[in-house]
C-alpha atoms as a PDB file:
ATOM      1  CA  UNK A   1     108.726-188.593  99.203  1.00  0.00           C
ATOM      2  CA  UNK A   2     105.183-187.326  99.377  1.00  0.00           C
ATOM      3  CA  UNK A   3     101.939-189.330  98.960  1.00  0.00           C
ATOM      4  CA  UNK A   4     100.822-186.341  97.113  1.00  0.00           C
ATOM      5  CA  UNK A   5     102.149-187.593  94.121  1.00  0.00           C
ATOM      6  CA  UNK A   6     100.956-190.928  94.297  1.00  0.00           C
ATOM      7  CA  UNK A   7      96.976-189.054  94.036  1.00  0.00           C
ATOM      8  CA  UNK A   8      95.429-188.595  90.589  1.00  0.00           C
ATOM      9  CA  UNK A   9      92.018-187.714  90.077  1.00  0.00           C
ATOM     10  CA  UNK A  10      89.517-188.754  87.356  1.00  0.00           C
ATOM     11  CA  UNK A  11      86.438-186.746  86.961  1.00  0.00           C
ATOM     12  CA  UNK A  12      83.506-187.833  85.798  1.00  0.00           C
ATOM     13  CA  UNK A  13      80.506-185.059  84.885  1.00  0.00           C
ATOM     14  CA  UNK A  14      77.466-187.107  84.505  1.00  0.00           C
ATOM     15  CA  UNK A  15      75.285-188.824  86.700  1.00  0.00           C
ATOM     16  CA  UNK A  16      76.945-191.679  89.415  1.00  0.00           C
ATOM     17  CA  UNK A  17      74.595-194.296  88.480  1.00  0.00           C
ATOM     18  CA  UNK A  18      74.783-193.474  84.978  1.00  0.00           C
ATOM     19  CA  UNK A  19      76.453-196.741  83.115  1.00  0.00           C
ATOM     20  CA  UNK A  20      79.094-193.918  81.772  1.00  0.00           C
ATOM     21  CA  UNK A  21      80.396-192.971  85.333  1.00  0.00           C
ATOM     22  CA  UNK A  22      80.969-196.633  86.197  1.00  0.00           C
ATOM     23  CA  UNK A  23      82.804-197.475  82.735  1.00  0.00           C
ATOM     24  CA  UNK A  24      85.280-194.956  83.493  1.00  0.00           C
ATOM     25  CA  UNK A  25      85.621-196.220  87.003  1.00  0.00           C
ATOM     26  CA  UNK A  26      86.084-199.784  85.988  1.00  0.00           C
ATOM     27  CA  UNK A  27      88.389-198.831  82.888  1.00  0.00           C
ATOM     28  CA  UNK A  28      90.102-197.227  85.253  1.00  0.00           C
ATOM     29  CA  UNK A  29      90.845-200.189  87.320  1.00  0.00           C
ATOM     30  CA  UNK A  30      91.029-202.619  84.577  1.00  0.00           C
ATOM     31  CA  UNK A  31      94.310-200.459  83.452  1.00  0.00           C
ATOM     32  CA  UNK A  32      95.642-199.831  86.705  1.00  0.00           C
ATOM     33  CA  UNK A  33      95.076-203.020  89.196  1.00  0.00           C
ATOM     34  CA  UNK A  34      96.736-206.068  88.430  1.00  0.00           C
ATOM     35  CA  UNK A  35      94.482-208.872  87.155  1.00  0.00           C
ATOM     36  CA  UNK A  36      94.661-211.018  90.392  1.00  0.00           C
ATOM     37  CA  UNK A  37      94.297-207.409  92.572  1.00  0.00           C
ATOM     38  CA  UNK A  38      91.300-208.180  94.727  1.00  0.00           C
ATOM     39  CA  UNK A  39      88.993-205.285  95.368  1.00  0.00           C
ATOM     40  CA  UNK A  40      86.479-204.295  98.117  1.00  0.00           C
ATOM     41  CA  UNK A  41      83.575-202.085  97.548  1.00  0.00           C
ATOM     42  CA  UNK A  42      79.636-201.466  98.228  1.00  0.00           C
ATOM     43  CA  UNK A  43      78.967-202.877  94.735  1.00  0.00           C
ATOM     44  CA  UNK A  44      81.962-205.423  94.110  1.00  0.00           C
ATOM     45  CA  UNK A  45      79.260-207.917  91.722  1.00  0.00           C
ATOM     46  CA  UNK A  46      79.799-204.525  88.895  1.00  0.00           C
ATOM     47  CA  UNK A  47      83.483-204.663  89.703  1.00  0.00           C
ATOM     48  CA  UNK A  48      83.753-208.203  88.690  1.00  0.00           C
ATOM     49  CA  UNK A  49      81.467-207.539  85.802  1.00  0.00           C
ATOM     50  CA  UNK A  50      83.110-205.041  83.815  1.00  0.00           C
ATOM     51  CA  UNK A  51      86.725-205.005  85.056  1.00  0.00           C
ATOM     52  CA  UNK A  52      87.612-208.450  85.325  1.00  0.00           C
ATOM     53  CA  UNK A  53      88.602-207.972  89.059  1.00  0.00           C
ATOM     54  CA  UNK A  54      88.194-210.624  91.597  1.00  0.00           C
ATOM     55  CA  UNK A  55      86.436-208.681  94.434  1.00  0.00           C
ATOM     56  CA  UNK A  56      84.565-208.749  97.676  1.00  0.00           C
ATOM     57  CA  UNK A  57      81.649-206.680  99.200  1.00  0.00           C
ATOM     58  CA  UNK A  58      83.198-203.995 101.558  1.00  0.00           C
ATOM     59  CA  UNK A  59      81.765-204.647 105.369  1.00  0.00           C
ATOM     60  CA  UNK A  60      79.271-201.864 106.630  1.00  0.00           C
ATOM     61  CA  UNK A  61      80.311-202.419 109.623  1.00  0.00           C
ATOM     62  CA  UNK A  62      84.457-201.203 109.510  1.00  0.00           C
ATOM     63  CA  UNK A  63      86.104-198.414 110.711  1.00  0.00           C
ATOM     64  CA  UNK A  64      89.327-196.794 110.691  1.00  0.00           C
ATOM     65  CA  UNK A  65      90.010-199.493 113.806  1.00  0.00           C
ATOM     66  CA  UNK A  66      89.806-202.382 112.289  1.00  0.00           C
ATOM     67  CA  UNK A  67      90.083-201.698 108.196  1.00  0.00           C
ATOM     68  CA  UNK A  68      93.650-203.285 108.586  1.00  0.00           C
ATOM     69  CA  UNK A  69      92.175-206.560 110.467  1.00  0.00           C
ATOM     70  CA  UNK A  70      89.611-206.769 107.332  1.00  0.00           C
ATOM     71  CA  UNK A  71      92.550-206.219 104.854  1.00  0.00           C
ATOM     72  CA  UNK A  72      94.583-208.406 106.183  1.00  0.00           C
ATOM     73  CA  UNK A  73      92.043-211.307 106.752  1.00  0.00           C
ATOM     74  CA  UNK A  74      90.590-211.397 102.940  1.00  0.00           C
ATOM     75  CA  UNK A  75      93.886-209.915 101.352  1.00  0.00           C
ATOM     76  CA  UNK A  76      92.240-207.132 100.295  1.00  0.00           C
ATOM     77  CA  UNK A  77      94.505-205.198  97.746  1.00  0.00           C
ATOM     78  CA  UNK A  78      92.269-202.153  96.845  1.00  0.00           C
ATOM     79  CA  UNK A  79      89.364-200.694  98.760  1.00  0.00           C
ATOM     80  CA  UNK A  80      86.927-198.576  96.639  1.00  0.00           C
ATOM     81  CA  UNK A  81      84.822-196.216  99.381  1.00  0.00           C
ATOM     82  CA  UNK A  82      83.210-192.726  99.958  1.00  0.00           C
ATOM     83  CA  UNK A  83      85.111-193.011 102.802  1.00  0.00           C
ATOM     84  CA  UNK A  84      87.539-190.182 102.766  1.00  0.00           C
ATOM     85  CA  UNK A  85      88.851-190.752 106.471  1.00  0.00           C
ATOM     86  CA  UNK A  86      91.588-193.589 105.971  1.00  0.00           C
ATOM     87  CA  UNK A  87      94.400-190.869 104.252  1.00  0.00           C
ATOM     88  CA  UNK A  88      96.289-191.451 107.868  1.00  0.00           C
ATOM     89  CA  UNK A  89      95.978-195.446 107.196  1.00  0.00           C
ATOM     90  CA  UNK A  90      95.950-195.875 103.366  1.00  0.00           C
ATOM     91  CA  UNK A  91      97.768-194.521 100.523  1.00  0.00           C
ATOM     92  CA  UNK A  92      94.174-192.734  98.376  1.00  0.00           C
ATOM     93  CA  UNK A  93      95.998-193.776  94.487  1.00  0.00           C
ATOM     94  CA  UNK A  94      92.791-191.894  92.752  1.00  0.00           C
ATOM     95  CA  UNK A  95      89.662-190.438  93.500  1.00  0.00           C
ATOM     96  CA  UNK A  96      86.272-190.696  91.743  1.00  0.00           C
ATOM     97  CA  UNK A  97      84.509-187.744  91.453  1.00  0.00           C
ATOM     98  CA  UNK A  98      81.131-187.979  90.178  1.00  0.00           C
ATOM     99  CA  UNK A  99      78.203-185.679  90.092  1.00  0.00           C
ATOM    100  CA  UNK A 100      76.698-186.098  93.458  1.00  0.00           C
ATOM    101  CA  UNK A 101      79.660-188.528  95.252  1.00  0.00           C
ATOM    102  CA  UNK A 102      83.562-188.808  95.565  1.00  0.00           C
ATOM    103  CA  UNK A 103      85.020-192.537  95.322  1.00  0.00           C
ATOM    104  CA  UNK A 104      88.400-193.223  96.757  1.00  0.00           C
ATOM    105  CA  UNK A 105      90.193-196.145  95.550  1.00  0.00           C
ATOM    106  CA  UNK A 106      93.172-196.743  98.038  1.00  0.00           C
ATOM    107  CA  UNK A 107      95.629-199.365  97.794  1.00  0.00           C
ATOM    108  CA  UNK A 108      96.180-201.332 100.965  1.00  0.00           C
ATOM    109  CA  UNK A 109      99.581-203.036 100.908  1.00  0.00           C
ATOM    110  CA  UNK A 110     100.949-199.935 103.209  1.00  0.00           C
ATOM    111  CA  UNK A 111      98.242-200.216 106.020  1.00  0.00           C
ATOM    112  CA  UNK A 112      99.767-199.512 109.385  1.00  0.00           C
END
């Protein structure tokens, strides 16, 4: 088995404020998450919004030390980050990549 084939990647050409970028983000999530999947990210308000996903805003203060403690306290099943440090932690399902930033959405059930 190799998480390699767990990875897809959706790429998005135009601007990552642009209302385009995030509608193929949160289509993507809308198909993919299950509808009681609870999400964390910077912006989780525009999650909500246009995906229909409960979610929760994504501490500024977490690192690779204690993402599992924040997981496992809000039962957290996605996290939705620039972050691209947590591939030793989390399974990355997809990555965002927009003009000017790369999203990863990782799926938390398999934190260590």
């Amino acid at each position: 088995f190799r998480r390699v084939l767990l990875r897809s990647t959706v790429e998005v050409q135009t601007d990552a404020w642009s209302y385009q970028s995030r509608k193929i983000t949160y289509d993507y999530l809308k198909n993919r998450t299950g509808s009681n999947s609870i999400i964390a990210a910077t912006n989780p308000w525009m999650i909500t919004l246009f995906s229909n996903r409960p979610s929760i805003m994504l501490g500024i203060n977490i690192d690779d030390r204690n993402y599992c403690k924040f997981i496992y306290q809000y039962k957290i099943s996605y996290l939705l980050t620039s972050d691209t440090s947590l591939e030793k932690t989390l399974n990355r399902e997809a990555e965002f990549i927009l003009k000017d930033q790369s999203f990863a959405l990782y799926k938390t059930p398999v934190c260590k």
